[in-house]
C-alpha atoms as a PDB file:
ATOM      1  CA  UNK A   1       5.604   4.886 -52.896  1.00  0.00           C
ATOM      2  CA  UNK A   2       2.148   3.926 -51.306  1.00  0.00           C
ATOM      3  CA  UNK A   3      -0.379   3.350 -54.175  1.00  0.00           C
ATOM      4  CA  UNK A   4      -3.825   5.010 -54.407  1.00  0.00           C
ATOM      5  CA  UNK A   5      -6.769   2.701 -53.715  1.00  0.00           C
ATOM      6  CA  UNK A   6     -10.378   3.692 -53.822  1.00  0.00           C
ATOM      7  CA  UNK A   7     -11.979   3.310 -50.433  1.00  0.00           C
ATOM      8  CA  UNK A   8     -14.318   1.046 -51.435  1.00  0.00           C
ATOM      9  CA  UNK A   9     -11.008  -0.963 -52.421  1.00  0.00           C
ATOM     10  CA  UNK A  10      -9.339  -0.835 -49.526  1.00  0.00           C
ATOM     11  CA  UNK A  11     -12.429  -2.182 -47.470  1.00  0.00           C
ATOM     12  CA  UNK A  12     -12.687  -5.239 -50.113  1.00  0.00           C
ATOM     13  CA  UNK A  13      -9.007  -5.467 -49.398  1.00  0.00           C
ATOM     14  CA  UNK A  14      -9.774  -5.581 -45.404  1.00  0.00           C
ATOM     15  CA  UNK A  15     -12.686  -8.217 -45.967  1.00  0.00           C
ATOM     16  CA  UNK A  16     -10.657 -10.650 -47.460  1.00  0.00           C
ATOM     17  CA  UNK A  17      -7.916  -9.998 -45.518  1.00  0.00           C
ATOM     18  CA  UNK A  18     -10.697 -11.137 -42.134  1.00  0.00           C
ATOM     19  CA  UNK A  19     -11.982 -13.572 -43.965  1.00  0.00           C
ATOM     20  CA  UNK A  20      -9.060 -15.303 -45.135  1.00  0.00           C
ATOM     21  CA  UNK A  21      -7.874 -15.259 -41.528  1.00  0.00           C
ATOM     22  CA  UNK A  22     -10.536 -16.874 -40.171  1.00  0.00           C
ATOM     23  CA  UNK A  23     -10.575 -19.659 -42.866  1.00  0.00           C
ATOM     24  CA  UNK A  24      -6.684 -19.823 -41.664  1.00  0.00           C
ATOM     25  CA  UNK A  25      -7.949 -19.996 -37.744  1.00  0.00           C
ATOM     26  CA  UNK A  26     -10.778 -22.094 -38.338  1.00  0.00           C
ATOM     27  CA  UNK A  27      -9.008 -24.765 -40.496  1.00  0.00           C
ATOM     28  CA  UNK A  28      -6.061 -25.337 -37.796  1.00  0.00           C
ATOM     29  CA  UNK A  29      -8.568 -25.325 -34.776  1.00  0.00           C
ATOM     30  CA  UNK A  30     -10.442 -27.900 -36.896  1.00  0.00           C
ATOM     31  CA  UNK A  31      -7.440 -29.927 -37.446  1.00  0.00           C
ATOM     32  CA  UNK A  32      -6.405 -30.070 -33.743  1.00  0.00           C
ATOM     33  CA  UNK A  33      -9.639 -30.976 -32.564  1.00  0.00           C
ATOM     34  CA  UNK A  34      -9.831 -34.470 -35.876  1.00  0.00           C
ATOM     35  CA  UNK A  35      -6.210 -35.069 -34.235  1.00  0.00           C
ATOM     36  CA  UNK A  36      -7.448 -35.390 -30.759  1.00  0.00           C
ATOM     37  CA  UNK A  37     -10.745 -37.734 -31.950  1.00  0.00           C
ATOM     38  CA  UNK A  38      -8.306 -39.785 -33.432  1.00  0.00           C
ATOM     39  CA  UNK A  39      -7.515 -41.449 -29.936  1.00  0.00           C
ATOM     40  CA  UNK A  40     -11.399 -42.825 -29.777  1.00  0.00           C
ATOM     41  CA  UNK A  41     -11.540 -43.985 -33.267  1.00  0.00           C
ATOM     42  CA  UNK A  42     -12.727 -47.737 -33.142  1.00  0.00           C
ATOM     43  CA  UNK A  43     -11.057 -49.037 -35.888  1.00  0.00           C
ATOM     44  CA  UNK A  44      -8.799 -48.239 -38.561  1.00  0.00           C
ATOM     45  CA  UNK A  45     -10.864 -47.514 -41.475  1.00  0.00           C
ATOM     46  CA  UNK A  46     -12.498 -44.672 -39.002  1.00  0.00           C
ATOM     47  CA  UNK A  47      -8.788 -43.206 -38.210  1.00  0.00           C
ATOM     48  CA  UNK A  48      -8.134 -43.370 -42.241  1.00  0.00           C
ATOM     49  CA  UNK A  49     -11.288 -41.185 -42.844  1.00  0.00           C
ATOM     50  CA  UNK A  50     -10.383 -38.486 -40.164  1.00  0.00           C
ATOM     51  CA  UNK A  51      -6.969 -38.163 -41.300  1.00  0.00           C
ATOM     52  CA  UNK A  52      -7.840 -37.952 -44.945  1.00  0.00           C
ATOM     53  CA  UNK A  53     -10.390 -35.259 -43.640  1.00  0.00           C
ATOM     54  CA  UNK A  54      -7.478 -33.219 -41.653  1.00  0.00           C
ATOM     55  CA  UNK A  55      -5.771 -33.229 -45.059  1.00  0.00           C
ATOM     56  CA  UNK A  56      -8.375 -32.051 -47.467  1.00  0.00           C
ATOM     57  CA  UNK A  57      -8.740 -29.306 -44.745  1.00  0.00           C
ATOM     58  CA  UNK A  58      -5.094 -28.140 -45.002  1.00  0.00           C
ATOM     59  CA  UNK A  59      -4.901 -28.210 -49.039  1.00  0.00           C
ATOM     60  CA  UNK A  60      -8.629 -26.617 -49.051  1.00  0.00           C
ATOM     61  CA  UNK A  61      -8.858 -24.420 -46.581  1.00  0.00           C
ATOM     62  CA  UNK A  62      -5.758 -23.351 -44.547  1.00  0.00           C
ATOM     63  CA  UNK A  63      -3.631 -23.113 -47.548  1.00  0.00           C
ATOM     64  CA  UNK A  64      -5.517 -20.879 -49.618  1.00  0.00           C
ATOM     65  CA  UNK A  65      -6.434 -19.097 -46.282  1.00  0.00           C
ATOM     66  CA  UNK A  66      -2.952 -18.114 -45.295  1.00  0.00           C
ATOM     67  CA  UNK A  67      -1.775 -17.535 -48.978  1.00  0.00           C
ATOM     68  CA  UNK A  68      -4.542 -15.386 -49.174  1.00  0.00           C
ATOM     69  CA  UNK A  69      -3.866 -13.534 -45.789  1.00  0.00           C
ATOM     70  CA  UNK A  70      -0.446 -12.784 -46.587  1.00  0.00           C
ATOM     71  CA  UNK A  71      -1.304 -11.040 -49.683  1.00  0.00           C
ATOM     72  CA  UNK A  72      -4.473  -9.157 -48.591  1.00  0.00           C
ATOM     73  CA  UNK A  73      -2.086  -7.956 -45.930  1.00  0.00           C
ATOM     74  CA  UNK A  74       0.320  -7.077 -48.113  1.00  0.00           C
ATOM     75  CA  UNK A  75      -1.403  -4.936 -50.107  1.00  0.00           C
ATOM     76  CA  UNK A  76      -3.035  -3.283 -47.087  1.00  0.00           C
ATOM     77  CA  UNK A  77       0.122  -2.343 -45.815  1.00  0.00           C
ATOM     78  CA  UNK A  78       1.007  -0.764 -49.858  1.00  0.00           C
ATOM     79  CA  UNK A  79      -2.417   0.975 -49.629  1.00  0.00           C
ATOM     80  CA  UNK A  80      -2.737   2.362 -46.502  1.00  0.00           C
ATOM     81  CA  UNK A  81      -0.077   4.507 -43.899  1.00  0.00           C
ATOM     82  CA  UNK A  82       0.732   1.582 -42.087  1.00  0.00           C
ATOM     83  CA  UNK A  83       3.509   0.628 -44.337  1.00  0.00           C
ATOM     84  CA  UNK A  84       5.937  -2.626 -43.815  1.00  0.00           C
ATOM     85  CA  UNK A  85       8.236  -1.170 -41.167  1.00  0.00           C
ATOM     86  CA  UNK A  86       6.713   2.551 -39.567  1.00  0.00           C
ATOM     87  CA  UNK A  87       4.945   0.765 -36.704  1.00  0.00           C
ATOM     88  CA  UNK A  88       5.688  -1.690 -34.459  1.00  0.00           C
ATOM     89  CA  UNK A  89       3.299  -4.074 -34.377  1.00  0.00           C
ATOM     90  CA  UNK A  90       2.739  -4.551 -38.601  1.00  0.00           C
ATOM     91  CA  UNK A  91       6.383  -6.157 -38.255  1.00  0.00           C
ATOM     92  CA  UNK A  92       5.676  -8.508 -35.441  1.00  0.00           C
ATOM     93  CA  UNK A  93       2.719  -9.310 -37.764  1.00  0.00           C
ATOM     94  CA  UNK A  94       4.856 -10.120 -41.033  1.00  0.00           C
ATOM     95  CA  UNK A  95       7.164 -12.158 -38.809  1.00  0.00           C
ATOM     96  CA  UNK A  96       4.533 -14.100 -37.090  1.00  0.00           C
ATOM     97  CA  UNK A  97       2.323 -14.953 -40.542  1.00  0.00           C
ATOM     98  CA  UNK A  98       5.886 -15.508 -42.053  1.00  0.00           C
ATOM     99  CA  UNK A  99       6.897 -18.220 -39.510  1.00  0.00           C
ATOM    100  CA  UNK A 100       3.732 -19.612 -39.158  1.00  0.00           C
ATOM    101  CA  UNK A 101       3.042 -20.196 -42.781  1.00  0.00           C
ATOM    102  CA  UNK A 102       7.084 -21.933 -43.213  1.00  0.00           C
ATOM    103  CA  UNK A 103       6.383 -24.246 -40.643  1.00  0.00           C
ATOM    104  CA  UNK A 104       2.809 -25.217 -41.902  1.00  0.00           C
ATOM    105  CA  UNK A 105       4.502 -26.137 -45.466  1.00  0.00           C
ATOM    106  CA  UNK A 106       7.830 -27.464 -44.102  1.00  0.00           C
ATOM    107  CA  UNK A 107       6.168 -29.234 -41.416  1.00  0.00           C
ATOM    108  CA  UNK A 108       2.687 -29.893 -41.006  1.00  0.00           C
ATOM    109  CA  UNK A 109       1.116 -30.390 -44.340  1.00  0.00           C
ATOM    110  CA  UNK A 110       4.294 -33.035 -44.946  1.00  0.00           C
ATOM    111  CA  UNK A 111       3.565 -34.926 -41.165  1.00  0.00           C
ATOM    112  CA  UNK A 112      -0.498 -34.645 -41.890  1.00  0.00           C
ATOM    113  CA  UNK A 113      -0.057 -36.471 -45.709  1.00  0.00           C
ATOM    114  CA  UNK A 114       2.172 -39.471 -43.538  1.00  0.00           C
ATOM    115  CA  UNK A 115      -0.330 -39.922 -40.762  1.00  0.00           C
ATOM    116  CA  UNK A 116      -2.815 -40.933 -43.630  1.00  0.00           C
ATOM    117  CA  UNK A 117      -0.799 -43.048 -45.591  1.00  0.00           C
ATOM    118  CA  UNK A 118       0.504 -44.841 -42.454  1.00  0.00           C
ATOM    119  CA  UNK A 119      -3.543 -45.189 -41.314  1.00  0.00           C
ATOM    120  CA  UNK A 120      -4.199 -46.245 -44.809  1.00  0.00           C
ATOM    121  CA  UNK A 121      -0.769 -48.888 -44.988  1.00  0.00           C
ATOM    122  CA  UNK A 122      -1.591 -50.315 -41.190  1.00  0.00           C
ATOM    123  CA  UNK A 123      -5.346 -49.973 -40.661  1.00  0.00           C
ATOM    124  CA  UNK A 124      -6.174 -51.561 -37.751  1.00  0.00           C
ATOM    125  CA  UNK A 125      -2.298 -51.710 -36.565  1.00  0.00           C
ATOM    126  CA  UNK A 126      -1.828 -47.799 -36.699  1.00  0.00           C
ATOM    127  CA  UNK A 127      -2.670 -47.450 -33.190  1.00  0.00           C
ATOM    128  CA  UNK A 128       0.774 -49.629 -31.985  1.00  0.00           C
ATOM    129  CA  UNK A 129       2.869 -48.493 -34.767  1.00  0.00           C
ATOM    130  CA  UNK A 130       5.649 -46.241 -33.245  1.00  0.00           C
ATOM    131  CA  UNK A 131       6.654 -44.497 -36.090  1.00  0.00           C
ATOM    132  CA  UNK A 132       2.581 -43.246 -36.665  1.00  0.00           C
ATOM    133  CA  UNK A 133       2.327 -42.263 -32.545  1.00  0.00           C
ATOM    134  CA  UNK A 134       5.584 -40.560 -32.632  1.00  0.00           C
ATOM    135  CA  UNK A 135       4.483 -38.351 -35.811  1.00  0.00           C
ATOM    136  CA  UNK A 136       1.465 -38.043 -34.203  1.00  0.00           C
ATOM    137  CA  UNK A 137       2.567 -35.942 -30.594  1.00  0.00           C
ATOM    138  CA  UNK A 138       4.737 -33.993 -32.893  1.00  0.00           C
ATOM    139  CA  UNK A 139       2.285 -33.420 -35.099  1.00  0.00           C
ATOM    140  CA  UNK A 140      -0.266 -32.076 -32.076  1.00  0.00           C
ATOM    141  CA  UNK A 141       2.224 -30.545 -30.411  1.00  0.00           C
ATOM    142  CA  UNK A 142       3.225 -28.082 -33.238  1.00  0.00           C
ATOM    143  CA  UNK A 143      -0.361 -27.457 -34.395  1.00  0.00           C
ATOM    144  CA  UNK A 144      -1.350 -26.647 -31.010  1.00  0.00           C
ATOM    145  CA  UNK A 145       1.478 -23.950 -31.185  1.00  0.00           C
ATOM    146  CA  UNK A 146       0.301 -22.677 -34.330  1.00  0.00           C
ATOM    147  CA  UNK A 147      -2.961 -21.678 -33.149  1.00  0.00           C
ATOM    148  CA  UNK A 148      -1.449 -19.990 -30.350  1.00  0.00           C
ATOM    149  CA  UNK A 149       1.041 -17.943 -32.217  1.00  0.00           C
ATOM    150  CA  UNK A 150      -2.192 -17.351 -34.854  1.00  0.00           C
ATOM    151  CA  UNK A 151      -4.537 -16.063 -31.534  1.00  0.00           C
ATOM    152  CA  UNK A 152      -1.085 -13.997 -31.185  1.00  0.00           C
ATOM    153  CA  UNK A 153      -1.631 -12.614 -33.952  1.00  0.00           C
ATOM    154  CA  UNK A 154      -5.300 -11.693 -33.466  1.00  0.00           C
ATOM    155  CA  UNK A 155      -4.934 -10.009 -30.614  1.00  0.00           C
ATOM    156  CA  UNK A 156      -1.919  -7.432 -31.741  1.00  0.00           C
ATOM    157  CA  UNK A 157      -3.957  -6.641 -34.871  1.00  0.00           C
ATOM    158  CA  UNK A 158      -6.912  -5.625 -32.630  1.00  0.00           C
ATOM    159  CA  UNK A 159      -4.730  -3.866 -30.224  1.00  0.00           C
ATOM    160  CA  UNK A 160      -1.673  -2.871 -32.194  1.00  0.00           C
ATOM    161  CA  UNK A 161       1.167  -2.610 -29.815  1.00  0.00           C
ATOM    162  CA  UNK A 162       3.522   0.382 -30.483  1.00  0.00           C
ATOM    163  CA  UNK A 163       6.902   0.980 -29.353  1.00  0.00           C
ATOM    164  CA  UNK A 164       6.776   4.666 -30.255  1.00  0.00           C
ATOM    165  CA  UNK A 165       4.040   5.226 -27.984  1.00  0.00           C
ATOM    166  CA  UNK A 166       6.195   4.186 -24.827  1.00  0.00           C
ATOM    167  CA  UNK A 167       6.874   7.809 -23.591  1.00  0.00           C
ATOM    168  CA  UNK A 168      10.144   9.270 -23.539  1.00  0.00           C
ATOM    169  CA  UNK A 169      12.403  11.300 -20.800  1.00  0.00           C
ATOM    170  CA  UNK A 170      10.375  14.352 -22.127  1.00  0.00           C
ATOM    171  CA  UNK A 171       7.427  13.058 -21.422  1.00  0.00           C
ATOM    172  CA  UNK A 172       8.286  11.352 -18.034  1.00  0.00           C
ATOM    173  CA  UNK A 173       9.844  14.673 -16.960  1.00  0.00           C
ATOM    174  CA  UNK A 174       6.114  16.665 -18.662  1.00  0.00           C
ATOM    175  CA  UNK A 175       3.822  13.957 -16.825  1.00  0.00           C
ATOM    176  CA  UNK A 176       5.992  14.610 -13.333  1.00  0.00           C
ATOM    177  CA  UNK A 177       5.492  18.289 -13.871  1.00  0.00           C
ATOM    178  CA  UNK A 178       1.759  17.585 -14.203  1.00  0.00           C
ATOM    179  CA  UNK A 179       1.443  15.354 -11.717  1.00  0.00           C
ATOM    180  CA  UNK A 180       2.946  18.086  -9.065  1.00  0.00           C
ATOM    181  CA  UNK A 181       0.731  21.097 -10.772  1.00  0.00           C
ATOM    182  CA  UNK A 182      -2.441  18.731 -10.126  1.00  0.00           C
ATOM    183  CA  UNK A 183      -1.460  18.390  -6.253  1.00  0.00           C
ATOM    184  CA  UNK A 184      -0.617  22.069  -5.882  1.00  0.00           C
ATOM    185  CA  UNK A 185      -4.387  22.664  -7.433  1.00  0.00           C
ATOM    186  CA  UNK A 186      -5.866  20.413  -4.962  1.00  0.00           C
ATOM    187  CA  UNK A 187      -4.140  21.999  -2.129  1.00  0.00           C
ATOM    188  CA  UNK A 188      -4.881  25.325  -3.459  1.00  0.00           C
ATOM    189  CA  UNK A 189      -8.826  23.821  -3.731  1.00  0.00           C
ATOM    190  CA  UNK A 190      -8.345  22.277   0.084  1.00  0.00           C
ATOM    191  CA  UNK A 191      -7.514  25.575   1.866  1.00  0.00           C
ATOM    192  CA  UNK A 192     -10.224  27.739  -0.170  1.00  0.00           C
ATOM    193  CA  UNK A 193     -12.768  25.415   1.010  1.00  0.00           C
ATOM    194  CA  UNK A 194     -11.448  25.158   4.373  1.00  0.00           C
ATOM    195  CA  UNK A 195     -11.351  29.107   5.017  1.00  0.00           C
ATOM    196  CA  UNK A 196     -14.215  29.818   3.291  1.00  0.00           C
ATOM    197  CA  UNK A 197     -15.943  27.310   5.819  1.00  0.00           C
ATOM    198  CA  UNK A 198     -14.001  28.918   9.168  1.00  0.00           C
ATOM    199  CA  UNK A 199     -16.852  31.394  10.605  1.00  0.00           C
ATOM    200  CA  UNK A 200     -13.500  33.286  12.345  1.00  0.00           C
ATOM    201  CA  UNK A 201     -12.639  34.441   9.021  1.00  0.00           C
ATOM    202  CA  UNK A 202     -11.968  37.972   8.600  1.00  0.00           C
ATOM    203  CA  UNK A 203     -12.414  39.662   5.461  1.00  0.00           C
ATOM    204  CA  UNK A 204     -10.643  42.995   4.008  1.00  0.00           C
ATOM    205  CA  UNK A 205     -12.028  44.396   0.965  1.00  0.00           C
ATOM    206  CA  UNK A 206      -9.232  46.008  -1.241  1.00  0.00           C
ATOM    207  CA  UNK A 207      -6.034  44.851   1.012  1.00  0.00           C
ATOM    208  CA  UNK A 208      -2.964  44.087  -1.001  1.00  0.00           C
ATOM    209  CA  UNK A 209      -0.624  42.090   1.404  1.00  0.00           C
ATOM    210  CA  UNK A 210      -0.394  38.482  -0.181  1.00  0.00           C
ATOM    211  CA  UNK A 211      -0.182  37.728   4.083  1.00  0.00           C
ATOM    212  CA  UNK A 212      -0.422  39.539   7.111  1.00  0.00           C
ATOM    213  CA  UNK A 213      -0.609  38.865  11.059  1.00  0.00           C
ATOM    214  CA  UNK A 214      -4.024  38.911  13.181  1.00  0.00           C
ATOM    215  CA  UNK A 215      -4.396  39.803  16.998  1.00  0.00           C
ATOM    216  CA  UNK A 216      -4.714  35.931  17.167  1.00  0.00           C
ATOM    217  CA  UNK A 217      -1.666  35.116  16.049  1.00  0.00           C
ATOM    218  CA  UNK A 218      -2.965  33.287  12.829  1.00  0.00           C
ATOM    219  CA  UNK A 219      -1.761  34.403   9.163  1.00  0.00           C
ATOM    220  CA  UNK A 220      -4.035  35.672   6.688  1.00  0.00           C
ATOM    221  CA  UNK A 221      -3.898  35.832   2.450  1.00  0.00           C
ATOM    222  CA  UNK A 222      -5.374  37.349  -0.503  1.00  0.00           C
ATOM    223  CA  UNK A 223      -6.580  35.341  -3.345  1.00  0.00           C
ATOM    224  CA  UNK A 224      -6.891  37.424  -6.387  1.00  0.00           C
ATOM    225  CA  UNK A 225      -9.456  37.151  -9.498  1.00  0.00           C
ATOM    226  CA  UNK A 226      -8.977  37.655 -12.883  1.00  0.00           C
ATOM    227  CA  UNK A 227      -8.175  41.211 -13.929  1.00  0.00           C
ATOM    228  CA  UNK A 228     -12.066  41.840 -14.304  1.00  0.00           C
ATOM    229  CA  UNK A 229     -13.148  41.013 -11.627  1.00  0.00           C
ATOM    230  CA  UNK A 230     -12.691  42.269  -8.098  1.00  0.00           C
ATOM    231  CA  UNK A 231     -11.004  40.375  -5.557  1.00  0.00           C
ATOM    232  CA  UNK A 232     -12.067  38.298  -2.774  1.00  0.00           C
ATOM    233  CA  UNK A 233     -11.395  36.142   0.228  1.00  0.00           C
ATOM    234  CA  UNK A 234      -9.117  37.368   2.693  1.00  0.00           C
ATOM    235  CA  UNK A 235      -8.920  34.815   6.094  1.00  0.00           C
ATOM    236  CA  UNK A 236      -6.763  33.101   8.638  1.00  0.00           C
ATOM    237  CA  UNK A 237      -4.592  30.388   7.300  1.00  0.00           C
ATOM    238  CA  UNK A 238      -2.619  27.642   9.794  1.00  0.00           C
ATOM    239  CA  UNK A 239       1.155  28.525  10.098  1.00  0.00           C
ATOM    240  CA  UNK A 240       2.479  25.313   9.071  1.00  0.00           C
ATOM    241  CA  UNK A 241       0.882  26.401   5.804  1.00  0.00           C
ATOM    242  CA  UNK A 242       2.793  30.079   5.355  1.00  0.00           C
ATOM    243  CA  UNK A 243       5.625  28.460   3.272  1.00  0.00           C
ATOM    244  CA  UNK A 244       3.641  27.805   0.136  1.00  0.00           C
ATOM    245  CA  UNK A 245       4.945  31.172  -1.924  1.00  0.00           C
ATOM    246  CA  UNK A 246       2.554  33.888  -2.644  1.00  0.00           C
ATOM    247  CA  UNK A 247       2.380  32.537  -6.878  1.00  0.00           C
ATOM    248  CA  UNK A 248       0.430  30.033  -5.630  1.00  0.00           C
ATOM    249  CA  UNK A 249      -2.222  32.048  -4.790  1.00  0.00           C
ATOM    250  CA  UNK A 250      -2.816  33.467  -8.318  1.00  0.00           C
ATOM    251  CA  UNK A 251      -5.038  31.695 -10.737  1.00  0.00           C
END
């Protein structure tokens, strides 16, 4: 049962819910781009200080950003007709956040805490140690695929992909339908303008043939108006053009 927020709640709700995620964004971008200044660090008191800086940024900002995500989100989805499971793209959401925050706790807070004590343990030796450069790559490699699964993320709750608005048979078979309706009106639009623009067109006030023959051998039709009004346009029509059947004529 969907609780009942004030509106003024639920757009506090969807504030911290952007806000958090950006603080999530923000703090992983900013610990990609300390990871990749480590390679020009000078000495080892320097790589120390920016890996001591990558993890005050996890425990200070991307922690309490995703924590806080997840539940702003949660309690959007209680508040509001989205729901956990009636669309789509909310699920792909709750699995993405879901995954994204396990492997940032299981993962890359643990590998971020060892970089810094192995900087602060070798100093000036942490650049040849192959334990620190293999933890390291991992440790790049997975963040960079964090912030792309997190842009992921972004960009289906801007969009907000839905499989329930792929159409169905009925709607295949109703746009087909449409699709042949719309040609038969431009046809029907093609030969008005085309007899109305023939200066060999005959015209016979109150006839009631749909088509008839001329001297010339050409065909002729009657286009009626609405019941109100009194009909028009009678004139020569090509032969190849005598098989459309007389309904089409109507409006």
């Amino acid at each position: 049962m969907q609780l009942l927020f004030a509106h003024k709640m639920k757009l506090l709700l969807k504030t911290l819910h952007t806000f958090a995620s950006c603080a999530w964004v923000g703090g992983v971008s900013a610990v990609l781009i300390i990871l990749n200044n480590d390679r020009q660090t000078i000495n080892g008191n320097e790589l120390f200080a920016l890996n001591c800086a990558i993890t005050t940024i996890d425990d200070m900002l991307i922690g309490p950003g995703a924590t806080l995500s997840l539940l702003t989100g949660a309690l959007l989805c209680l508040t509001s007709k989205w729901g956990f499971f009636r669309h789509f793209w909310v699920v792909v959401k709750w699995i993405g956040t879901l995954v994204a925050i396990y492997v940032g706790v299981a993962y890359l807070n643990p590998w971020m805490k060892k970089l810094a004590h192995f900087s602060d343990i070798y100093r000036d030796d942490t650049a040849q140690n192959i334990d620190y450069l293999q933890l390291f790559h991992k440790g790049t490699i997975a963040v960079s695929m964090q912030i792309g699964a997190l842009f992921l993320l972004v960009i289906v709750s801007i969009f907000k992909p839905d499989m329930t608005s792929l159409p169905s048979e009925y709607g295949l078979q109703l746009g087909i339908l449409r699709g042949k309706l719309k040609k038969a009106v431009h046809l029907r639009t093609r030969i008005t303008n085309k007899l109305l623009k023939n200066p060999g067109c005959s015209k016979i006030v109150g006839a009631t043939p749909h088509k008839g023959a001329f001297e010339d051998g050409g065909e002729m039709a009657v286009f009626q108006q609405p019941p109100k009004r009194k009909s028009v346009a009678l004139a020569t029509i090509p032969k190849q053009l005598h098989t459309l059947p007389p309904d089409d004529y109507r409006r």
